[in-house]
C-alpha atoms as a PDB file:
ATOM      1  CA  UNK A   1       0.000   0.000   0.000  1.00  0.00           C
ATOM      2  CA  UNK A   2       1.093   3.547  -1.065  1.00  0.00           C
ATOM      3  CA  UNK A   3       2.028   6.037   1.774  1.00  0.00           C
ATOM      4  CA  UNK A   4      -0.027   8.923   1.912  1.00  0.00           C
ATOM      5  CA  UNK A   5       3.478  11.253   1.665  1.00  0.00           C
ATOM      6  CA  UNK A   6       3.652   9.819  -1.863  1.00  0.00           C
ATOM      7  CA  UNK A   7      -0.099  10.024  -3.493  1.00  0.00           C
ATOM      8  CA  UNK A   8      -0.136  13.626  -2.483  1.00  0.00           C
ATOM      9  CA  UNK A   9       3.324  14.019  -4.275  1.00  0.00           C
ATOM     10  CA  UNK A  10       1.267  13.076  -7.127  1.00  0.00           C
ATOM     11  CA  UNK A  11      -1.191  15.003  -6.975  1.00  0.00           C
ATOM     12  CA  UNK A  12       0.187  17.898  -6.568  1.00  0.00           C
ATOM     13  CA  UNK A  13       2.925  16.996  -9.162  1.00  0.00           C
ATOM     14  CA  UNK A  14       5.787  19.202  -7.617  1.00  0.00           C
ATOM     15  CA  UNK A  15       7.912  18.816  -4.619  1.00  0.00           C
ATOM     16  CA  UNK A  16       6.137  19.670  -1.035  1.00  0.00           C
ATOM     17  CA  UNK A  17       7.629  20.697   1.885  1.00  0.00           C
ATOM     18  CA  UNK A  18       6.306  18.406   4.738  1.00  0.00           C
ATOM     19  CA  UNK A  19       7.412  20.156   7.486  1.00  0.00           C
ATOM     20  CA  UNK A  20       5.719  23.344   6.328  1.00  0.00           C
ATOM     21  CA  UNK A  21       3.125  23.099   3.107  1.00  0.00           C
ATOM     22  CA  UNK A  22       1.739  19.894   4.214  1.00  0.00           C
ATOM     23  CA  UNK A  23       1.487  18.455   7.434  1.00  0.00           C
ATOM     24  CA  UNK A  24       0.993  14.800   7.993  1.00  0.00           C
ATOM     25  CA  UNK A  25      -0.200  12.895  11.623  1.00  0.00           C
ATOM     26  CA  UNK A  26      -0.675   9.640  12.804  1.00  0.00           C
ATOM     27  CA  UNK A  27      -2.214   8.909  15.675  1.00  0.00           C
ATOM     28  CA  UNK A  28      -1.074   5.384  16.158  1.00  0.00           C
ATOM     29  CA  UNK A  29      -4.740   4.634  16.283  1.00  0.00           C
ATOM     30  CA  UNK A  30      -4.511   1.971  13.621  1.00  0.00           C
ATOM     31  CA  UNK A  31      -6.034   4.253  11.188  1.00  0.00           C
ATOM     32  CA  UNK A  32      -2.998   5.733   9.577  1.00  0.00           C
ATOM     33  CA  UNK A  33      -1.537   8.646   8.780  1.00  0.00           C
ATOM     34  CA  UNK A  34      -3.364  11.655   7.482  1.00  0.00           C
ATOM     35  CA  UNK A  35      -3.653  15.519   6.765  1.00  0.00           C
ATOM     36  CA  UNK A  36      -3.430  17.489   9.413  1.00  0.00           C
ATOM     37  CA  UNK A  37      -2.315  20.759   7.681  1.00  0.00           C
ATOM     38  CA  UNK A  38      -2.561  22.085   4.416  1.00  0.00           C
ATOM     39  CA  UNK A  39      -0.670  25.097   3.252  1.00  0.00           C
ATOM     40  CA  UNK A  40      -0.666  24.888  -0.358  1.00  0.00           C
ATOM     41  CA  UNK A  41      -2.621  26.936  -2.866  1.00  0.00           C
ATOM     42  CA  UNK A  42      -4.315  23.736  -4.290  1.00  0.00           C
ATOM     43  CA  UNK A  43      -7.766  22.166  -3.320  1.00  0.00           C
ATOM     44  CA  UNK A  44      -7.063  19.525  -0.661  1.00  0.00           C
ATOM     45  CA  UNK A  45      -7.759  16.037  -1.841  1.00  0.00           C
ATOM     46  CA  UNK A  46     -10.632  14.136  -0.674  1.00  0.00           C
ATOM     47  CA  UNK A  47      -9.422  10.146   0.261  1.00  0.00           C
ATOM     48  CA  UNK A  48     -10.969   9.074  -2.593  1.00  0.00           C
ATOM     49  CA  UNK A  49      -8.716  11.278  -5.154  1.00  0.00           C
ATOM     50  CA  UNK A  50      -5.437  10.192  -3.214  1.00  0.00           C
ATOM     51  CA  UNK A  51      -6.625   6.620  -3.510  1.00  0.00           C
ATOM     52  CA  UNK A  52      -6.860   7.492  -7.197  1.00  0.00           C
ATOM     53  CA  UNK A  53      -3.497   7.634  -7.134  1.00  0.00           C
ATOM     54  CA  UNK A  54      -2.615   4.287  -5.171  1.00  0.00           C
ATOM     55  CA  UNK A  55      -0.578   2.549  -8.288  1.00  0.00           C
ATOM     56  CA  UNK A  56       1.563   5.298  -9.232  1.00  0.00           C
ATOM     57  CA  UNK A  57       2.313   5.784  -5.906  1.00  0.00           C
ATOM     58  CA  UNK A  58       3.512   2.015  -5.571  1.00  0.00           C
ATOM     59  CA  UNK A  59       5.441   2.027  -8.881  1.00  0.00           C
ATOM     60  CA  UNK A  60       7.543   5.262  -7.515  1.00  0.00           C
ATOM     61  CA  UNK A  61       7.801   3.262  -3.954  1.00  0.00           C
ATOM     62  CA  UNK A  62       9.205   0.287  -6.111  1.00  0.00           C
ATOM     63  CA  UNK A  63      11.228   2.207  -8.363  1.00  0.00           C
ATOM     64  CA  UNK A  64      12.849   4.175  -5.279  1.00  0.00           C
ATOM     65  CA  UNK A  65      12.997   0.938  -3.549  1.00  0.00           C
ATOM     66  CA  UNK A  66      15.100   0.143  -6.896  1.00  0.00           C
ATOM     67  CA  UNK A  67      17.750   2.981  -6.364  1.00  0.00           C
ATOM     68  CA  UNK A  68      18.169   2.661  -2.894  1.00  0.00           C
ATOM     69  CA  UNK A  69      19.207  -1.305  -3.087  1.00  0.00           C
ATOM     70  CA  UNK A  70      21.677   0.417  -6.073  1.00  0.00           C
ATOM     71  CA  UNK A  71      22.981   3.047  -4.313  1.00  0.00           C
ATOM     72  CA  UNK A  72      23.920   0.945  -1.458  1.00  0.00           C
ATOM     73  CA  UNK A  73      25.692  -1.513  -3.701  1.00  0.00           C
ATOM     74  CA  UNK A  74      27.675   0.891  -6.028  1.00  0.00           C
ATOM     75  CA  UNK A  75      30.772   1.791  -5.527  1.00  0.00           C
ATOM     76  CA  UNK A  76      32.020   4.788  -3.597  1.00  0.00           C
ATOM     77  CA  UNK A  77      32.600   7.739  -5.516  1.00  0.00           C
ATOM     78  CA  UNK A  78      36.171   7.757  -4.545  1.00  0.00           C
ATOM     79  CA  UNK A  79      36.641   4.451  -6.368  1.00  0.00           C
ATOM     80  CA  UNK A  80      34.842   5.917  -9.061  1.00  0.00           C
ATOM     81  CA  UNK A  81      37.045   9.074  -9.384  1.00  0.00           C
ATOM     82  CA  UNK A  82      40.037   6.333  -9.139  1.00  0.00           C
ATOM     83  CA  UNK A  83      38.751   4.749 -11.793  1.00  0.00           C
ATOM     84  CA  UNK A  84      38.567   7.896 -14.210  1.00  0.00           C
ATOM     85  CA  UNK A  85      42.294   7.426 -14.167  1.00  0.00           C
ATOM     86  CA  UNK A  86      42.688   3.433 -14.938  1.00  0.00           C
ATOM     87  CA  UNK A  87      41.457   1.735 -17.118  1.00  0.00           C
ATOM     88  CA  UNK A  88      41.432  -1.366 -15.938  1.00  0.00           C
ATOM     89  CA  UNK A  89      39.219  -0.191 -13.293  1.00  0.00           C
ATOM     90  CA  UNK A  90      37.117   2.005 -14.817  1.00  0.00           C
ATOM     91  CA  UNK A  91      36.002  -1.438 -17.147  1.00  0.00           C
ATOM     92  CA  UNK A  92      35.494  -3.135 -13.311  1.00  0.00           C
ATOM     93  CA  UNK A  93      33.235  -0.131 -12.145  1.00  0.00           C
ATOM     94  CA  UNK A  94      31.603  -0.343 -15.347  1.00  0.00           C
ATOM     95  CA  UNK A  95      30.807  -4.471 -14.960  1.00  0.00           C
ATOM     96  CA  UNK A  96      29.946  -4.000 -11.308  1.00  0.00           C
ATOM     97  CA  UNK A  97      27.241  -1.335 -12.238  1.00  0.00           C
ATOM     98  CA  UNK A  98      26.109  -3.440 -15.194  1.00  0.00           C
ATOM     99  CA  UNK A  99      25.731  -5.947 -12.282  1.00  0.00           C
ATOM    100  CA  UNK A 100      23.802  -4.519 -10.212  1.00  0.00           C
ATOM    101  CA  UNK A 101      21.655  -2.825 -12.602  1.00  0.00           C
ATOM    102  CA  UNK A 102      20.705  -7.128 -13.257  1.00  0.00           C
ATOM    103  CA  UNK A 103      20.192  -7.549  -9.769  1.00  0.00           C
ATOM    104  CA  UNK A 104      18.012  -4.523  -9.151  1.00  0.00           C
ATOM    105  CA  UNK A 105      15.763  -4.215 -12.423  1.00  0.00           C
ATOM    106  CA  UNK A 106      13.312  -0.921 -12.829  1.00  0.00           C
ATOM    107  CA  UNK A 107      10.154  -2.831 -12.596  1.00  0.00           C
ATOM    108  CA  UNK A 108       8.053  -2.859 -15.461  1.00  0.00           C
ATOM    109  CA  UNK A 109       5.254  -0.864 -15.470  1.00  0.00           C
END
């Protein structure tokens, strides 16, 4: 299931400021999180136009999932800047990426 942080990404189609333009609560009450302030020039959503927006909010979950499990495996940019200057690792950094990229896949929308 989509987080609410993400479906109102969405809708609004920009970058929000959740400490300021939006403000999100949970109430550990079992009913999730939900709007408790909104600063933004926009219409607030009803539930029922954020649910709208449930499956591209779980194919940008996945895909960030994606980048994350990448990032963590690539190597450091100082091995990277090493390998500017050698060949022979430069053509390593470039198979380990190409690895990775197989073991992390963008999911197919």
């Amino acid at each position: 299931m989509a987080t609410l942080l993400n479906k109102i990404k969405i809708y609004l189609d920009r970058e929000v400021d959740f400490n300021k333009d939006v403000l999100l609560q949970d109430d550990s009450d079992g009913k999730g999180a939900y709007i408790k302030e909104w600063n933004v020039a926009e219409a607030q959503p009803t539930d029922e136009q954020l649910n709208a927006f449930e499956s591209q909010a779980n194919d940008m979950e996945a895909l960030n999932q994606v980048y994350s499990n990448r990032k963590s495996e690539y190597p450091s940019i100082e091995k990277l800047v090493v390998a500017l200057y050698d060949t022979d690792d430069k053509a390593a950094i470039e198979a380990k990426r190409a690895e990775i990229k197989l073991k992390y896949p963008k999911p197919v929308a």
